[in-house]
Protein backbone atom coordinates (compact mmCIF):
# COMPACT_ATOMS: atom_id res chain seq x y z
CA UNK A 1 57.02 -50.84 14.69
CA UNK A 2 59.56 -50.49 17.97
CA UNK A 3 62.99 -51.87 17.16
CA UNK A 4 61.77 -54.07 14.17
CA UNK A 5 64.57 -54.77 11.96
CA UNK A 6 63.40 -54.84 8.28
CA UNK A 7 65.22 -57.61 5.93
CA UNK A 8 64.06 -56.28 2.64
CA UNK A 9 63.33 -52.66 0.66
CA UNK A 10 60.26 -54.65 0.09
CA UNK A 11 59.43 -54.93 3.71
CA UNK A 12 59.80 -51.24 4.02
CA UNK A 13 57.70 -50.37 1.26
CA UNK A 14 54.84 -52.30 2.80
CA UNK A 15 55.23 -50.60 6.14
CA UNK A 16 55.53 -47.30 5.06
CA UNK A 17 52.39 -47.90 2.59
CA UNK A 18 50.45 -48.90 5.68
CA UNK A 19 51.80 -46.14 7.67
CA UNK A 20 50.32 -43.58 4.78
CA UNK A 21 47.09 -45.13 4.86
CA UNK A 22 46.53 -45.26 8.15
CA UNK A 23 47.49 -41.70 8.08
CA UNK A 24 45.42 -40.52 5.63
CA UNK A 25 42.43 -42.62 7.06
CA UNK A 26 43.04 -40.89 9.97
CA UNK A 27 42.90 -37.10 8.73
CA UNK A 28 40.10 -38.30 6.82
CA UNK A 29 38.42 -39.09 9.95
CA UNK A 30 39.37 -35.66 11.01
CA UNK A 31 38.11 -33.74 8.43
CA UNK A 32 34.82 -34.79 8.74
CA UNK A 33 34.36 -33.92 12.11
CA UNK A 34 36.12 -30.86 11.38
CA UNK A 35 33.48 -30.07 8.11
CA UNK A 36 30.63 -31.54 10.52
CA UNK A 37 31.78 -28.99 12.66
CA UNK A 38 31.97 -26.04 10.39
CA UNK A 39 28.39 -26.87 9.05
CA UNK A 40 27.07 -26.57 12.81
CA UNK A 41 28.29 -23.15 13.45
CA UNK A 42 26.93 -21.97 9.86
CA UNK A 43 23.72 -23.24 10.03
CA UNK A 44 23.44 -21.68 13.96
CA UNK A 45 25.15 -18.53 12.86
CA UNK A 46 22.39 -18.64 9.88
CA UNK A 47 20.10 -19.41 11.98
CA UNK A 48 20.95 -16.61 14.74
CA UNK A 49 20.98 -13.99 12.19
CA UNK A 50 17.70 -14.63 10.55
CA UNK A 51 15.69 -14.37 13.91
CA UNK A 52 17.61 -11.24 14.81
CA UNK A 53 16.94 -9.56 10.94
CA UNK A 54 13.29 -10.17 11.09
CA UNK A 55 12.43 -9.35 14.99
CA UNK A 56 14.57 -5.87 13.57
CA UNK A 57 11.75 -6.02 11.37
CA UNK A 58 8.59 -6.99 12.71
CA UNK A 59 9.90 -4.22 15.29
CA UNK A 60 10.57 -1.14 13.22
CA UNK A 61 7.17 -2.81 11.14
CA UNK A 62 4.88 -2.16 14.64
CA UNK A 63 6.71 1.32 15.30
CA UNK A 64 6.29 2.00 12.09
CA UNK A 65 2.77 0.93 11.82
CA UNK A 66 1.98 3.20 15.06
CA UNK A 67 3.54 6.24 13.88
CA UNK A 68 2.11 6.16 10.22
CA UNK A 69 -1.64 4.64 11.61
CA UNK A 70 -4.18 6.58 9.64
CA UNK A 71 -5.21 9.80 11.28
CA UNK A 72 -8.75 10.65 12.57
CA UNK A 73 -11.02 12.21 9.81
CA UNK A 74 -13.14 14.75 11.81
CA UNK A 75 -13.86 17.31 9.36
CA UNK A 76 -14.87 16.87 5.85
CA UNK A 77 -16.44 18.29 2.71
CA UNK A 78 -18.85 16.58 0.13
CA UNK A 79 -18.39 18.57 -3.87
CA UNK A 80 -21.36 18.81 -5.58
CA UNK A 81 -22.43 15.20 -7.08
CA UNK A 82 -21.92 14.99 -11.22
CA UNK A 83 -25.15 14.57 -13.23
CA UNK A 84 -24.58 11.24 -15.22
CA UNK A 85 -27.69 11.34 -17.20
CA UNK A 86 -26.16 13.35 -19.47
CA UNK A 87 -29.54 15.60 -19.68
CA UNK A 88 -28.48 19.35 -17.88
CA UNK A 89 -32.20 19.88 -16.91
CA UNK A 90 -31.28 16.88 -14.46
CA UNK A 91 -28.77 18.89 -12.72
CA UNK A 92 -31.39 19.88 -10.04
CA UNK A 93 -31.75 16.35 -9.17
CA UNK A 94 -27.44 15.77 -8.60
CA UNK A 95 -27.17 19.02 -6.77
CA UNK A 96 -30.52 18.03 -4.77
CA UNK A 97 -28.90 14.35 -3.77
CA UNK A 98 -25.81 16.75 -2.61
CA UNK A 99 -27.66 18.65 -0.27
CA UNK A 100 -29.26 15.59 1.05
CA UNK A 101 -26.36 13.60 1.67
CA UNK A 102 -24.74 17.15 3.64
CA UNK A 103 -27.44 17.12 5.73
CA UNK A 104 -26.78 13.28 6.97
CA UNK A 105 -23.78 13.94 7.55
CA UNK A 106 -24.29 17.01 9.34
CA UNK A 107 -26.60 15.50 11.82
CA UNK A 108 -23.39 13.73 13.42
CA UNK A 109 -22.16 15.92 16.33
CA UNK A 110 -18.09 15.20 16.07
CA UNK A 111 -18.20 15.58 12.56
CA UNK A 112 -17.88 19.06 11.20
CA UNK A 113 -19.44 19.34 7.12
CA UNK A 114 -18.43 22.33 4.90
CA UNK A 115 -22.03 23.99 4.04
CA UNK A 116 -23.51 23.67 0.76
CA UNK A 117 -22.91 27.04 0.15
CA UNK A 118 -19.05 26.79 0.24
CA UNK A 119 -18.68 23.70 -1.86
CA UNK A 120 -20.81 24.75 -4.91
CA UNK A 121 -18.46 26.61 -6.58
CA UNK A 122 -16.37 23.84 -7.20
CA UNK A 123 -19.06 22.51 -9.07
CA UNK A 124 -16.99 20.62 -12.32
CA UNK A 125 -13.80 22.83 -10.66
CA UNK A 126 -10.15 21.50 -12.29
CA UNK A 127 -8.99 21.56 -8.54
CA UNK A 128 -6.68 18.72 -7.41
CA UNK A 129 -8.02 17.07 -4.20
CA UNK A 130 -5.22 18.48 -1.93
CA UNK A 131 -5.65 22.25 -2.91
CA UNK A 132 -9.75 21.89 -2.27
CA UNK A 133 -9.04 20.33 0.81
CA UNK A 134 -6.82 23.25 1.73
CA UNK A 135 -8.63 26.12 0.90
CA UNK A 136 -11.74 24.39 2.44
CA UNK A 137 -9.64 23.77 5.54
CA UNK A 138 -10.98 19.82 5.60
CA UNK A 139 -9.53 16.39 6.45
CA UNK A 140 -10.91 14.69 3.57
CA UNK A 141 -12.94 15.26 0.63
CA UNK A 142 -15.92 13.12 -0.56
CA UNK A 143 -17.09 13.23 -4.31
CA UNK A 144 -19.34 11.10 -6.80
CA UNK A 145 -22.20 11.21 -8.77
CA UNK A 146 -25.65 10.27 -9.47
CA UNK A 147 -28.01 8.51 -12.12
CA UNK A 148 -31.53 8.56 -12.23
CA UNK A 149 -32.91 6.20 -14.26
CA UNK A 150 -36.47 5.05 -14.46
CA UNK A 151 -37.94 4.57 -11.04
CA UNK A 152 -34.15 3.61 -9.85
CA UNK A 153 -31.16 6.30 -8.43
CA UNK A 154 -27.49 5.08 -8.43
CA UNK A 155 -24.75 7.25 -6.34
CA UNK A 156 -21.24 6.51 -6.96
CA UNK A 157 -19.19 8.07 -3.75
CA UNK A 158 -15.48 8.30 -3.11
CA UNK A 159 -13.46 9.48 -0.22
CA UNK A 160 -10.44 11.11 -0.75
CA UNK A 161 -7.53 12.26 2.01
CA UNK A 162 -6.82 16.02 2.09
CA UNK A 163 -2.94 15.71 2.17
CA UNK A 164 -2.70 13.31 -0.51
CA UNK A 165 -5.55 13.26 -3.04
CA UNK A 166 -5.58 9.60 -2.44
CA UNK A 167 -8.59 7.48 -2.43
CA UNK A 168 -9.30 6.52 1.00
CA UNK A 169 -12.55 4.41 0.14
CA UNK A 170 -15.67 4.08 -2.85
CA UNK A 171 -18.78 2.61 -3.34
CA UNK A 172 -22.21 2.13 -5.19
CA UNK A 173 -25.57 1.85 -3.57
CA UNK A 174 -28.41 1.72 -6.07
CA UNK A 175 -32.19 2.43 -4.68
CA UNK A 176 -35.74 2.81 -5.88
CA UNK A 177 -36.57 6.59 -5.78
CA UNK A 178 -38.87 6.47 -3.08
CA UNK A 179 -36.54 5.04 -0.89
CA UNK A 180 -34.29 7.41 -1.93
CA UNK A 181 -34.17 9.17 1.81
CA UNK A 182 -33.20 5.66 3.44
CA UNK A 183 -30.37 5.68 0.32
CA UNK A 184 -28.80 9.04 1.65
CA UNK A 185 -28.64 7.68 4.98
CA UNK A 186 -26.95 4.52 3.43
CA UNK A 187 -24.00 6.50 1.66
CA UNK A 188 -24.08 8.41 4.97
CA UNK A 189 -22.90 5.14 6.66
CA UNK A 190 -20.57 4.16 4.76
CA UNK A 191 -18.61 7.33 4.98
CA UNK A 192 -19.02 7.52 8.60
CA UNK A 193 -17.78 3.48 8.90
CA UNK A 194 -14.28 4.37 6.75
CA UNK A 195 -13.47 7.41 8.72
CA UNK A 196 -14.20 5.83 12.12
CA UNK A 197 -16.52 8.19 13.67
CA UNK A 198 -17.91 6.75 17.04
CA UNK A 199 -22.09 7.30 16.74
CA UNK A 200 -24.50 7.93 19.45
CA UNK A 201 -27.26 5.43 19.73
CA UNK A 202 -29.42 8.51 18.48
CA UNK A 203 -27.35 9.71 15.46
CA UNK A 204 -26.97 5.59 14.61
CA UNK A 205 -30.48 5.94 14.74
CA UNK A 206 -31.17 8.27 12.21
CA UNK A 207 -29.10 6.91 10.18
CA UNK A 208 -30.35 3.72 9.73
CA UNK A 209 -34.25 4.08 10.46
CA UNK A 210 -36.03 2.61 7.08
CA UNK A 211 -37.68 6.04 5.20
CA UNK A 212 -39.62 5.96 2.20
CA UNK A 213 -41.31 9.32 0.89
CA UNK A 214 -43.49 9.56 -2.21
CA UNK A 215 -41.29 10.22 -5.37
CA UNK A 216 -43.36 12.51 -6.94
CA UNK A 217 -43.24 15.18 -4.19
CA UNK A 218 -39.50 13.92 -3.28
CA UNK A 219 -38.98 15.25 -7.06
CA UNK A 220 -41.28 19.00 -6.15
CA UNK A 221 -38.67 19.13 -3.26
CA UNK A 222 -36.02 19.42 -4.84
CA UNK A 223 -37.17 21.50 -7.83
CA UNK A 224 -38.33 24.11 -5.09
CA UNK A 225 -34.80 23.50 -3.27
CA UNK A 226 -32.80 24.46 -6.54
CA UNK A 227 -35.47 27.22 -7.47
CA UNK A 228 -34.87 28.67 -4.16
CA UNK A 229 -30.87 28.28 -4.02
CA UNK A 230 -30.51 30.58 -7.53
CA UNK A 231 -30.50 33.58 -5.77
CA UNK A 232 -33.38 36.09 -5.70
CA UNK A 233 -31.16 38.45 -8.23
CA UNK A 234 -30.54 34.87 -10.24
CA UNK A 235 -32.17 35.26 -13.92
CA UNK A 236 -32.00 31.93 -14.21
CA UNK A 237 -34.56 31.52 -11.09
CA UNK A 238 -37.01 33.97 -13.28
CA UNK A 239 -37.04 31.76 -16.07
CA UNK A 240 -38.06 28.54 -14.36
CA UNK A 241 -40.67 30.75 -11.46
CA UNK A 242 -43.49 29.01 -13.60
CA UNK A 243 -42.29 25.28 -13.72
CA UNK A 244 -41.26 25.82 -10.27
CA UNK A 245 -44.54 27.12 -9.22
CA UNK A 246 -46.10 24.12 -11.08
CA UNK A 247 -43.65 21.49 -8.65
CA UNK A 248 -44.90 23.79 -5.46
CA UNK A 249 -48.54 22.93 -6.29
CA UNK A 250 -47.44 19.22 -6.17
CA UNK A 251 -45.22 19.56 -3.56
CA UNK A 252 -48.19 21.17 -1.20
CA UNK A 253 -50.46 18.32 -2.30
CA UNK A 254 -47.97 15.73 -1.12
CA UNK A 255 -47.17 17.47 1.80
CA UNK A 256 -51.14 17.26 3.16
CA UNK A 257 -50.64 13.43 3.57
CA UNK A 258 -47.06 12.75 4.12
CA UNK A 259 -45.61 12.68 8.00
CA UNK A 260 -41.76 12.72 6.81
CA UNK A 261 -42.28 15.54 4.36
CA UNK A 262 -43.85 17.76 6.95
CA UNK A 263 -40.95 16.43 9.46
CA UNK A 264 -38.76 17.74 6.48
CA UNK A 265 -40.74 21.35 6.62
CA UNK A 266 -38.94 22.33 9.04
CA UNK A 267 -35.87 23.06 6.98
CA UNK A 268 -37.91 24.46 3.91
CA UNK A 269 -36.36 27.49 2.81
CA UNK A 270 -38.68 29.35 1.05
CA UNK A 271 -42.63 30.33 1.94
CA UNK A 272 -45.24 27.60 0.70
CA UNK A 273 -48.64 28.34 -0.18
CA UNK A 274 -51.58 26.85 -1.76
């Protein structure tokens, strides 16, 4: 406006009304670069702060998951397998399937088993998982059970850690009774894969080489097996000597003609005749 000289309050008023909204345009302008600027640093301070929180993370997430990675399983025992048929003169069969599935296991060199003989008493025991494991002195404990029906046999296994009774892995694996040898070696597997055992080209072998055994004097083997594992002061063991006797006579006349169940002679416990 310089030195302009105004002639009437009107004059003024107009002046000073365009001085005020040239103002106000003016901080208006202002503002918004001023907000436009505010909304930069937020969305970079937002944006700064999100990458650091989750590579904090993903960082303690990878220590984490190296400290807490699942320890090797090198020693384990398998309880005796529940009878499901609900029939108690069947309970030669579970405690046979047992014993079978031990021995497969057994037969892997880095793996130490608990013997038959030390998990039998816990036979329908009220132990927790974690106690068991303890007093058996085992990484993890493997239970299940076992159905015959008709010319068919169903095992149901679990895996269970020692320190925390919790259940590491389960399956089912359903076979017809004479292949009921390539079934143990199945289960066997399947353990072996969860726990991460490393198998020699021999033991991976044995494991999965295709058996099939008559089931007629599979069935005599095991009757002799539980016959024999009563204990020679048993009374139970008198009581059966003549069905047992009867399963011998079968299992001998099986035995003449069958390559794996004289391979399998060479762990028979007990004197065969006949």
């Amino acid at each position: 406006m310089g030195d302009r000289a105004f002639r009437s309050p009107d004059e003024i008023k107009t002046s000073v009304s365009t001085i005020t909204h040239s103002l106000s345009a003016e901080i208006k302008r202002h503002k918004r670069s001023a907000m436009l600027l505010v909304a930069t640093i937020v969305i970079g301070v937002t944006a700064f702060s999100y990458f650091f929180y989750f590579s904090r993370v993903r960082g303690r997430s990878a220590i984490s998951g190296e400290t807490t990675a699942k320890p090797a399983i090198r020693s384990l025992a398998v309880l005796p397998l529940e009878n499901l048929s609900g029939d108690a003169s069947q309970d030669y069969f579970a405690d046979g399937m047992t014993e079978e599935l031990n021995t497969e296991l057994a037969k892997i060199g880095t793996l130490r088993v608990i013997s038959r003989s030390s998990t039998m008493g816990y036979k329908g025991t009220r132990k927790s998982i974690p106690e068991i494991a303890r007093e058996l002195n085992v990484e993890a404990i493997v239970q299940g059970s076992v159905l015959r029906s008709g010319d068919k046999v169903r095992i149901n296994t679990q895996l269970f850690s020692a320190s925390t009774g919790q259940n590491l892995w389960a399956n089912s694996y359903e076979r017809a009774l004479r292949d009921v040898l390539s079934l143990q070696g199945e289960v066997a597997r399947g353990i072996v894969d969860e726990i991460k055992i490393k198998l020699t080209p021999q033991e991976q072998a044995v494991l999965t080489r295709a058996r099939s055994i008559n089931p007629e004097a599979q069935d005599a083997y095991l009757k002799g097996l539980d016959y024999f594992n009563q204990g020679v002061n048993n009374p139970v063991r008198e009581e059966k000597k003549v069905f047992y006797e009867k399963s011998l006579v079968t299992f001998n006349r099986q035995l003449r003609s069958n390559r794996t169940m004289r391979r399998r002679m060479q762990l028979w416990p007990i004197p065969i005749g006949g």
